[in-house]
C-alpha atoms as a PDB file:
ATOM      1  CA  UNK A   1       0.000   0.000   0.000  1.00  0.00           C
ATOM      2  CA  UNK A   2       1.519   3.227  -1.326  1.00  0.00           C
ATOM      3  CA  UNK A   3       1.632   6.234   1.324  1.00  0.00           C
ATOM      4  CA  UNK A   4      -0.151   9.631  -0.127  1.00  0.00           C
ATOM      5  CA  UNK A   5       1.324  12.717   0.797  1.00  0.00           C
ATOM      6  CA  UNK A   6      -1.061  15.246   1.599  1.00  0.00           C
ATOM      7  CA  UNK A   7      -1.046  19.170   1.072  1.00  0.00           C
ATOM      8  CA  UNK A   8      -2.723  21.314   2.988  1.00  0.00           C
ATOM      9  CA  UNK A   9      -5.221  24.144   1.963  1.00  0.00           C
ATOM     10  CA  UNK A  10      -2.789  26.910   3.103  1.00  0.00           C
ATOM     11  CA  UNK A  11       0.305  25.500   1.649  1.00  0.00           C
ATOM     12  CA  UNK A  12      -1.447  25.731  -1.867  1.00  0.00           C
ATOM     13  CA  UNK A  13      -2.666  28.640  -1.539  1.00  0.00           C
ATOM     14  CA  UNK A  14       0.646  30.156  -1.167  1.00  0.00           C
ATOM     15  CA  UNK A  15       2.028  28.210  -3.715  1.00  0.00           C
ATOM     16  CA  UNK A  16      -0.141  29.373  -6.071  1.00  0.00           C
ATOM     17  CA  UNK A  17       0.003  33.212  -4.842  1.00  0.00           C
ATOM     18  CA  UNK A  18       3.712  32.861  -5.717  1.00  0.00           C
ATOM     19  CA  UNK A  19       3.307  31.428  -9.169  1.00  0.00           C
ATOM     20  CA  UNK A  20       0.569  34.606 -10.034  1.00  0.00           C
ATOM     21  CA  UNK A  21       3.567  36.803  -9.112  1.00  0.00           C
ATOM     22  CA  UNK A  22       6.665  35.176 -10.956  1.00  0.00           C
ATOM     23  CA  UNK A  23       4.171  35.082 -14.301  1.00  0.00           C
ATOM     24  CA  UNK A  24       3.003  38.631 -13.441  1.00  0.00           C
ATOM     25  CA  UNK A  25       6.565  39.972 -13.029  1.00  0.00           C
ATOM     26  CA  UNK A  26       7.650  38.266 -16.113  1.00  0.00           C
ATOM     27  CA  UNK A  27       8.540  40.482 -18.794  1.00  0.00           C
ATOM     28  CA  UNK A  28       6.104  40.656 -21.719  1.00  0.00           C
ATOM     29  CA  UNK A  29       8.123  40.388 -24.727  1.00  0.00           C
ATOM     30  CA  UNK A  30       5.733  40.234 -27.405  1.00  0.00           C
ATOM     31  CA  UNK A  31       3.904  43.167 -26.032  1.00  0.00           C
ATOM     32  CA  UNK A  32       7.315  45.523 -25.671  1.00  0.00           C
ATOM     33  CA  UNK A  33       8.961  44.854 -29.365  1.00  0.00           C
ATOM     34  CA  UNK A  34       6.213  46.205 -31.818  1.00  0.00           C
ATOM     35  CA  UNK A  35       6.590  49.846 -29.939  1.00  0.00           C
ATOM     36  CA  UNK A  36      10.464  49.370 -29.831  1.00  0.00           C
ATOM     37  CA  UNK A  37      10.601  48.090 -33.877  1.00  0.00           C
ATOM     38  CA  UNK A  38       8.269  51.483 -34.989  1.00  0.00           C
ATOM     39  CA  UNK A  39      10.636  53.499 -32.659  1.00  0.00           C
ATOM     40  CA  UNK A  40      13.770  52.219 -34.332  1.00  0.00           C
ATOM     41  CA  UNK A  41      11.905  52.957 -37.902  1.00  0.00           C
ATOM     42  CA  UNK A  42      11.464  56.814 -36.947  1.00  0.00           C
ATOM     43  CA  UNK A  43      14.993  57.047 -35.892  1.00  0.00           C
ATOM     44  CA  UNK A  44      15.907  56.140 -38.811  1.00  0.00           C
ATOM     45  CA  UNK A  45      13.276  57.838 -40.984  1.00  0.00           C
ATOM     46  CA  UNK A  46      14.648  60.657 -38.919  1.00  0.00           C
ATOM     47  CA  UNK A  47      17.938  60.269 -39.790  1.00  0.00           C
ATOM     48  CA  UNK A  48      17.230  59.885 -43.960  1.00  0.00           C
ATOM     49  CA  UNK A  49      15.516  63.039 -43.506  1.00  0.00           C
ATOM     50  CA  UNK A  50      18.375  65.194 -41.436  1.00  0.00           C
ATOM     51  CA  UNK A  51      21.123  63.871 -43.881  1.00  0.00           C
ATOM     52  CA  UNK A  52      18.680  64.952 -47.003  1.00  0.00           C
ATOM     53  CA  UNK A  53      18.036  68.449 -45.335  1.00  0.00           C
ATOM     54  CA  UNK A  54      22.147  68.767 -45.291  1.00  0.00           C
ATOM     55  CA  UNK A  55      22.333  67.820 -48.522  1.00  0.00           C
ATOM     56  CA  UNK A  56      19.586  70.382 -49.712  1.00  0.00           C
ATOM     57  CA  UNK A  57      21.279  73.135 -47.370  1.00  0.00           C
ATOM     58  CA  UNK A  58      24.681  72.108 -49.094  1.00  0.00           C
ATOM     59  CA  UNK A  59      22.409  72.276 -52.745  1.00  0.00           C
ATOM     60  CA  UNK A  60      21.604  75.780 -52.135  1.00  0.00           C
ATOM     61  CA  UNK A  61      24.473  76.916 -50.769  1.00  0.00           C
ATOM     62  CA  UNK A  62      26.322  75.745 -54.443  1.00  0.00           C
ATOM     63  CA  UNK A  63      23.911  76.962 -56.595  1.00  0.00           C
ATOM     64  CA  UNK A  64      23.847  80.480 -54.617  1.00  0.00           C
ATOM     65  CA  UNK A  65      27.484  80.728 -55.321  1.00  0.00           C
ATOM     66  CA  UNK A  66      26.778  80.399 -58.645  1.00  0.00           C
ATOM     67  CA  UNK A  67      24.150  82.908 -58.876  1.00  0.00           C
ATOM     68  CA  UNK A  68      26.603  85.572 -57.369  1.00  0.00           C
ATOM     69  CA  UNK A  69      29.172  84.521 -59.873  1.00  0.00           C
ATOM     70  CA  UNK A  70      27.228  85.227 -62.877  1.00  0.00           C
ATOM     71  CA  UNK A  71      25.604  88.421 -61.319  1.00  0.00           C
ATOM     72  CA  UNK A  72      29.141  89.640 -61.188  1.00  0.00           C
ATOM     73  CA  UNK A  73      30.209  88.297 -64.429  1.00  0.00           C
ATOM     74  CA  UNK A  74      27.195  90.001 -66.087  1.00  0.00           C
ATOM     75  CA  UNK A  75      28.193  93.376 -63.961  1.00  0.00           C
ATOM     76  CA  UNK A  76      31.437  92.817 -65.078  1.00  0.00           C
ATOM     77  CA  UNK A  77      30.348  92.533 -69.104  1.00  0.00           C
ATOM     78  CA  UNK A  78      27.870  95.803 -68.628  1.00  0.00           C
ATOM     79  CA  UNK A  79      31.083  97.518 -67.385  1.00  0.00           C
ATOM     80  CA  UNK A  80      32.923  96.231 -70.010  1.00  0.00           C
ATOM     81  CA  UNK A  81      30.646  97.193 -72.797  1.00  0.00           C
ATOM     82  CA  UNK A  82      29.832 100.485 -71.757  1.00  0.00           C
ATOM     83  CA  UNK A  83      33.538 101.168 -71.461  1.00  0.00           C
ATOM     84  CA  UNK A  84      34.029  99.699 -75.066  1.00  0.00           C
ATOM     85  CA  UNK A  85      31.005 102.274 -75.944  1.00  0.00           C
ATOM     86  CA  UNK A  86      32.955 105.234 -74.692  1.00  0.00           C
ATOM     87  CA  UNK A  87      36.041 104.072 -76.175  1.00  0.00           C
ATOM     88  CA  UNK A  88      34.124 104.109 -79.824  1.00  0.00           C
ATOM     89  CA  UNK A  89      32.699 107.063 -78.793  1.00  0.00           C
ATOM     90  CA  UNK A  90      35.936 108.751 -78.942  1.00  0.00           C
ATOM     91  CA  UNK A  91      37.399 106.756 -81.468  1.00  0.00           C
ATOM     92  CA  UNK A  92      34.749 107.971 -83.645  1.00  0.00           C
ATOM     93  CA  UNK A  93      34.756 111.350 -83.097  1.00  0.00           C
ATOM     94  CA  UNK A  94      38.753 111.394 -83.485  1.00  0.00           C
ATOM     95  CA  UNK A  95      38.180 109.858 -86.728  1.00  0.00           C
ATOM     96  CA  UNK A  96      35.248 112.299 -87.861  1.00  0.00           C
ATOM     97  CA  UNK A  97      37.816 115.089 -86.876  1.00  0.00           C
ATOM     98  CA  UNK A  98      40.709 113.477 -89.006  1.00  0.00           C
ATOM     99  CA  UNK A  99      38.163 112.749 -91.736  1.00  0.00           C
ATOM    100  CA  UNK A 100      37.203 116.902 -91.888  1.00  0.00           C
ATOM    101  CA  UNK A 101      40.864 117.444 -91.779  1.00  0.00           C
ATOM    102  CA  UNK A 102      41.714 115.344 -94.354  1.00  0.00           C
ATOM    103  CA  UNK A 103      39.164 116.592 -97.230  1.00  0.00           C
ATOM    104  CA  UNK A 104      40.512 120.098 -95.885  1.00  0.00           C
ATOM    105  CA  UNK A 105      43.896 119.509 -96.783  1.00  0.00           C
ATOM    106  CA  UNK A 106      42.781 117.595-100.041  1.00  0.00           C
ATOM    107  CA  UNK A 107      40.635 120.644-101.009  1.00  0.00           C
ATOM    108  CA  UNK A 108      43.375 122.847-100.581  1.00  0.00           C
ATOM    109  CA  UNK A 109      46.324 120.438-102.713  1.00  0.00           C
ATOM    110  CA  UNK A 110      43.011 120.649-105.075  1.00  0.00           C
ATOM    111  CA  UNK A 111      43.120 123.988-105.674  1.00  0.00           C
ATOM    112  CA  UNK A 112      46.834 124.523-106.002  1.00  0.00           C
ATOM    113  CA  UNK A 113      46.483 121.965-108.318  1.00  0.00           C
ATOM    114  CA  UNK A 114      43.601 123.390-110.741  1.00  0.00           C
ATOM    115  CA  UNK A 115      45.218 126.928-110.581  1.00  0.00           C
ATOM    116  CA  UNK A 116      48.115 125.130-112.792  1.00  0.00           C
ATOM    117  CA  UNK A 117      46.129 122.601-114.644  1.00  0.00           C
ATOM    118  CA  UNK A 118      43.589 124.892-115.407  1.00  0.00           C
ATOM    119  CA  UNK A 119      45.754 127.303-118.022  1.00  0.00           C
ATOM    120  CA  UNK A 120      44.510 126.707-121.263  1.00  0.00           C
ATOM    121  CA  UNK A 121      41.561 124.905-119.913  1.00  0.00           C
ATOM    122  CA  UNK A 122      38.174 125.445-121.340  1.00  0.00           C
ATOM    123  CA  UNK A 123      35.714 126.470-118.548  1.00  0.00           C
ATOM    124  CA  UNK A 124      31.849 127.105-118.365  1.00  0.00           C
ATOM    125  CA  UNK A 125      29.526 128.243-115.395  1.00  0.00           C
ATOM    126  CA  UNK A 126      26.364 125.920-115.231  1.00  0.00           C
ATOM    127  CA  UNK A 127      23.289 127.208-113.434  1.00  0.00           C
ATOM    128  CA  UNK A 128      23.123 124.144-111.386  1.00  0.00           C
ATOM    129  CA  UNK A 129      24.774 122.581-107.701  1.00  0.00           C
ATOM    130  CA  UNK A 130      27.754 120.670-107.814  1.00  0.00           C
ATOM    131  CA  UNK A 131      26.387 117.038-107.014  1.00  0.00           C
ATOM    132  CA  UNK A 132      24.026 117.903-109.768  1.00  0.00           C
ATOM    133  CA  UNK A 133      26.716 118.716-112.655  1.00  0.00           C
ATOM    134  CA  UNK A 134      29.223 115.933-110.901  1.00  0.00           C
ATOM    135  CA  UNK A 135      26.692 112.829-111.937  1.00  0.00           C
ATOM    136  CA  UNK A 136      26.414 114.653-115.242  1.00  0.00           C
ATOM    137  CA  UNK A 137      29.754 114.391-115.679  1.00  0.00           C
ATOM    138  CA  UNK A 138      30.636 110.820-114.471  1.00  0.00           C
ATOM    139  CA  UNK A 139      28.010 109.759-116.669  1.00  0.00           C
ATOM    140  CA  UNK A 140      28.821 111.263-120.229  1.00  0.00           C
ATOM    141  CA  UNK A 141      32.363 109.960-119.218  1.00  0.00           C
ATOM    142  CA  UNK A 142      31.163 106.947-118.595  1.00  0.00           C
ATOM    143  CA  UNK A 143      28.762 107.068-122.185  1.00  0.00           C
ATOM    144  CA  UNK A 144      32.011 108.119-124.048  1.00  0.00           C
ATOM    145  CA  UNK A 145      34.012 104.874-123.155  1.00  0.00           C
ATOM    146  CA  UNK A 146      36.352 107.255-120.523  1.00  0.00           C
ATOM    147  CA  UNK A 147      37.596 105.134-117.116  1.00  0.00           C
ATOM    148  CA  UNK A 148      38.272 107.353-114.239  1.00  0.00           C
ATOM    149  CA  UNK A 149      41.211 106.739-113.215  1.00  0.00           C
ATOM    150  CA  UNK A 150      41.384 109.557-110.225  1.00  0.00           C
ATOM    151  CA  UNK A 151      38.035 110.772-109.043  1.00  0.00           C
ATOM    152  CA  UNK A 152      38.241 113.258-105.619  1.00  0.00           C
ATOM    153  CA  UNK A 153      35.044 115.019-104.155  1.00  0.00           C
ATOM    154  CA  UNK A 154      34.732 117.605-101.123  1.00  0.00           C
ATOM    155  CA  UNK A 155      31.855 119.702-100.474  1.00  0.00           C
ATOM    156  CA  UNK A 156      33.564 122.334-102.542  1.00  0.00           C
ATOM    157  CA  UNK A 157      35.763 120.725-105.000  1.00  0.00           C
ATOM    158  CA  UNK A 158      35.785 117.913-107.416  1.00  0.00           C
ATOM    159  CA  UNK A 159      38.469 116.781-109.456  1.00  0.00           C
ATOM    160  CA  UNK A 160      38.150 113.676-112.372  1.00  0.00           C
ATOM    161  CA  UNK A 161      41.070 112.124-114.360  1.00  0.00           C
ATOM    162  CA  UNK A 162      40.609 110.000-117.044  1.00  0.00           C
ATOM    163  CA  UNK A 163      42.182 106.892-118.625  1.00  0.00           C
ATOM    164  CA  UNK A 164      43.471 107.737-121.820  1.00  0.00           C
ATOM    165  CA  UNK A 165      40.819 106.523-124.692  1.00  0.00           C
ATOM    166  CA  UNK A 166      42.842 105.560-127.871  1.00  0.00           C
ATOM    167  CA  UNK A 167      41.137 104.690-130.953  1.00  0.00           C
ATOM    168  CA  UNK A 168      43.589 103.065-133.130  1.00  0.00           C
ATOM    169  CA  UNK A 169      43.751 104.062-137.121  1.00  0.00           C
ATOM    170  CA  UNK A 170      41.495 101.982-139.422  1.00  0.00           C
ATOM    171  CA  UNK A 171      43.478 102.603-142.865  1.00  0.00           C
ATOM    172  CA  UNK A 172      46.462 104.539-143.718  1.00  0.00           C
ATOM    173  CA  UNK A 173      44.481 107.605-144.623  1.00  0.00           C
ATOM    174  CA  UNK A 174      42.499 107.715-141.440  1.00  0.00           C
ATOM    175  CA  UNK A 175      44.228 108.338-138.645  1.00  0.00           C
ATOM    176  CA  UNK A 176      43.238 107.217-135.205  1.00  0.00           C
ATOM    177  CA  UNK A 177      43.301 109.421-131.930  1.00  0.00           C
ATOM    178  CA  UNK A 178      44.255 108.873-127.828  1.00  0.00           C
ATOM    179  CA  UNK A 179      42.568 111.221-125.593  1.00  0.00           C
ATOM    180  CA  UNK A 180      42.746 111.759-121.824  1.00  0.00           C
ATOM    181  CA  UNK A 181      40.108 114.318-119.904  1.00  0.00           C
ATOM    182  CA  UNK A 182      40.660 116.507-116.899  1.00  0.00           C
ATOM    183  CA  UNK A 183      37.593 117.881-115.823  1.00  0.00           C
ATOM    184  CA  UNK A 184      37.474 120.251-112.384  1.00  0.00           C
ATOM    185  CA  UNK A 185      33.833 121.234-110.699  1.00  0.00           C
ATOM    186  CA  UNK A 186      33.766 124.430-108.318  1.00  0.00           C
ATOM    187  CA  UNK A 187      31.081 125.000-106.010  1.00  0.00           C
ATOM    188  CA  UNK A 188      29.651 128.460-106.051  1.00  0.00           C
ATOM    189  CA  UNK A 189      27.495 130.629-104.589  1.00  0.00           C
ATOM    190  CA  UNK A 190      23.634 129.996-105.626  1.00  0.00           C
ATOM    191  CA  UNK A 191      24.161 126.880-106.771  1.00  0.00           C
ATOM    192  CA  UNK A 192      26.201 127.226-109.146  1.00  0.00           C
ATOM    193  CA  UNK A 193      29.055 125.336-110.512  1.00  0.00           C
ATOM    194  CA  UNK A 194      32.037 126.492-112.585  1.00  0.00           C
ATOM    195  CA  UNK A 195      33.017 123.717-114.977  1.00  0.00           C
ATOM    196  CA  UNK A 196      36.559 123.074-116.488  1.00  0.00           C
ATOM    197  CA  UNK A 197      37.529 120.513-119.021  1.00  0.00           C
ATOM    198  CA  UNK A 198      40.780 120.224-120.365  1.00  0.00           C
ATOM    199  CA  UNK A 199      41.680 117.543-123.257  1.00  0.00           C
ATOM    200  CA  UNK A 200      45.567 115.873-124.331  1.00  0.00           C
ATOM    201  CA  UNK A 201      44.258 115.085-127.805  1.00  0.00           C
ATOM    202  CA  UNK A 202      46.900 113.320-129.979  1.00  0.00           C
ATOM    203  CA  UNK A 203      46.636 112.090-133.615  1.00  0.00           C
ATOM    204  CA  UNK A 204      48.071 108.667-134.025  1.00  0.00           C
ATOM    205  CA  UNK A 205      48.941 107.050-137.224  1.00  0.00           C
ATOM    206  CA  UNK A 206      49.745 103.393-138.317  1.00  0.00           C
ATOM    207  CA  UNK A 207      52.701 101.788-136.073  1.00  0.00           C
ATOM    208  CA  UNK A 208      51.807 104.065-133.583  1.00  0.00           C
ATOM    209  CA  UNK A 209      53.211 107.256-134.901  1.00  0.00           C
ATOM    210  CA  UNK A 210      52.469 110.431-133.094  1.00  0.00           C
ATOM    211  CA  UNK A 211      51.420 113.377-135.180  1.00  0.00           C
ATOM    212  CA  UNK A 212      51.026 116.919-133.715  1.00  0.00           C
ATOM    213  CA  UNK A 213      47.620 118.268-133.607  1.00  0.00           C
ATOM    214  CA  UNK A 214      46.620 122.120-132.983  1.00  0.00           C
ATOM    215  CA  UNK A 215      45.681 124.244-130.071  1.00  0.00           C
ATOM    216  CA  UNK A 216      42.073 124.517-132.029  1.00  0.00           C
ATOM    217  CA  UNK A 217      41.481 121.067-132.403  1.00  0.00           C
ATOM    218  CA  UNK A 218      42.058 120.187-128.947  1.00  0.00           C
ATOM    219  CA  UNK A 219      39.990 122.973-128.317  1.00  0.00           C
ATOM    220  CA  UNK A 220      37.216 121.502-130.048  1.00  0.00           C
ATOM    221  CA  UNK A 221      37.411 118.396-128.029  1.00  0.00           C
ATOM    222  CA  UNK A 222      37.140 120.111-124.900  1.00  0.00           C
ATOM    223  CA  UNK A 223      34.125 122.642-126.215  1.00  0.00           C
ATOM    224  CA  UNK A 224      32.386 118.995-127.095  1.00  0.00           C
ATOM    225  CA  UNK A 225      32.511 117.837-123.856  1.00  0.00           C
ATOM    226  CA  UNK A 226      31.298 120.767-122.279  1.00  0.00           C
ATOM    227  CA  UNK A 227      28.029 121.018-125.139  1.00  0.00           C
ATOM    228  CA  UNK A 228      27.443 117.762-124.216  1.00  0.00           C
ATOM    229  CA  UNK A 229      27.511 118.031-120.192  1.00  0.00           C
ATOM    230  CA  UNK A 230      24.857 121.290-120.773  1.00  0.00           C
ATOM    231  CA  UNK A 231      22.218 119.379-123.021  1.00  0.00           C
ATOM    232  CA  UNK A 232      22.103 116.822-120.677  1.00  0.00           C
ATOM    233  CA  UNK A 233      21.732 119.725-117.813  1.00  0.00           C
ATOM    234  CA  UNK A 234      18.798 120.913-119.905  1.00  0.00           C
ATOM    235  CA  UNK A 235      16.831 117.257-119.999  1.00  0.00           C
ATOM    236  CA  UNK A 236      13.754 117.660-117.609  1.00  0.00           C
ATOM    237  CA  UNK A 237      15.038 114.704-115.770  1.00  0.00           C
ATOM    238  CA  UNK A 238      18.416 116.652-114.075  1.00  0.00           C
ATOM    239  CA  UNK A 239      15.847 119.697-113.196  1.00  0.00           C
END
């Protein structure tokens, strides 16, 4: 016969007291980790976020230094380019200066000039302003088969030097001719303009013999140029 051990009411009673504690004291790990897991998950989120702001802050910092440099660069170009203004401002004006200079020395070596060339010119006076009688010119030159070979304008002056035209001999009984013009436009008071035309007509014969020709004949060259230059003053269209 096997002996039972018996346990009395009190003794179980603490017993089980004791075992409500240790499981109440017990540390509830499933309850604890979700809060710690979404706590580690916003440091981190935290974290992405901080190092992203830096990088923005670091962003803008870059791009406002660039911003500064090409505000200066463009304060730097206006500078620049209204100094080069200035500078061609002057350059300009020294050059308009120079340029009035220059046509006032030319007009004066002009009419040095003319007051020798001139002798034993033929001359007319022409009821009309310089420009006027100077296209006239240039263009019965120009309708005679004469090249300029100098042509000088100033307000006042103008000065044209033909190529010398030669028109060689056909036969032995007709002899051929070389001409060169020198015509010389003054500007006047009342718009007019003295005209001048002088002619070095020579005869030329077969083998390119030069034969003398007479102060009347060249004459008559120079007297046709001038007819011509006032019919075509009289058309309605150089009115």
């Amino acid at each position: 016969m096997q002996d039972i051990t018996l346990v009395s009411p009190r003794s179980l009673s603490i017993g089980i007291v004791w075992f409500m504690l240790a499981l109440g004291c017990a540390p509830d790990g499933n309850r604890d980790n979700p809060f710690r897991v979404e706590n580690e998950a916003l440091k981190r989120q935290l974290a992405k976020q901080e190092s992203l702001l830096g990088s923005l802050q670091d962003g803008n910092k870059v791009m406002q230094q660039q911003i500064d440099l090409l505000n200066q660069e463009l304060r730097d170009a206006k500078s620049s380019m209204e100094a080069t203004k200035a500078d061609a401002k002057r350059l300009n004006e020294h050059m308009e200066l120079q340029l009035a200079e220059t046509k006032r020395m030319i007009a004066n070596q002009m009419a040095e000039s003319l007051k020798v060339e001139e002798k034993g010119a033929q001359s007319d006076t022409l009821p009309r302003p310089m420009p006027t009688v100077a296209k006239v010119v240039e263009d019965a030159l120009a309708r005679n088969g004469y090249h300029l070979k100098v042509s000088v304008k100033t307000d006042q002056r103008a000065v044209y030097v033909t190529e010398r035209k030669i028109s060689s001999p056909a036969t032995l009984e007709v002899t051929g001719s070389r001409n060169q013009y020198l015509v010389s436009l003054e500007a006047l008071p009342d718009s007019v303009t003295k005209l001048g035309v002088k002619a070095e007509f020579e005869r030329v014969a077969q083998g390119g013999r030069i034969l003398s020709v007479s102060h009347e004949e060249t004459t008559e060259i120079e007297r046709r140029l001038i007819t011509e230059i006032n019919k075509a003053l009289e058309s309605p269209s150089k009115t």
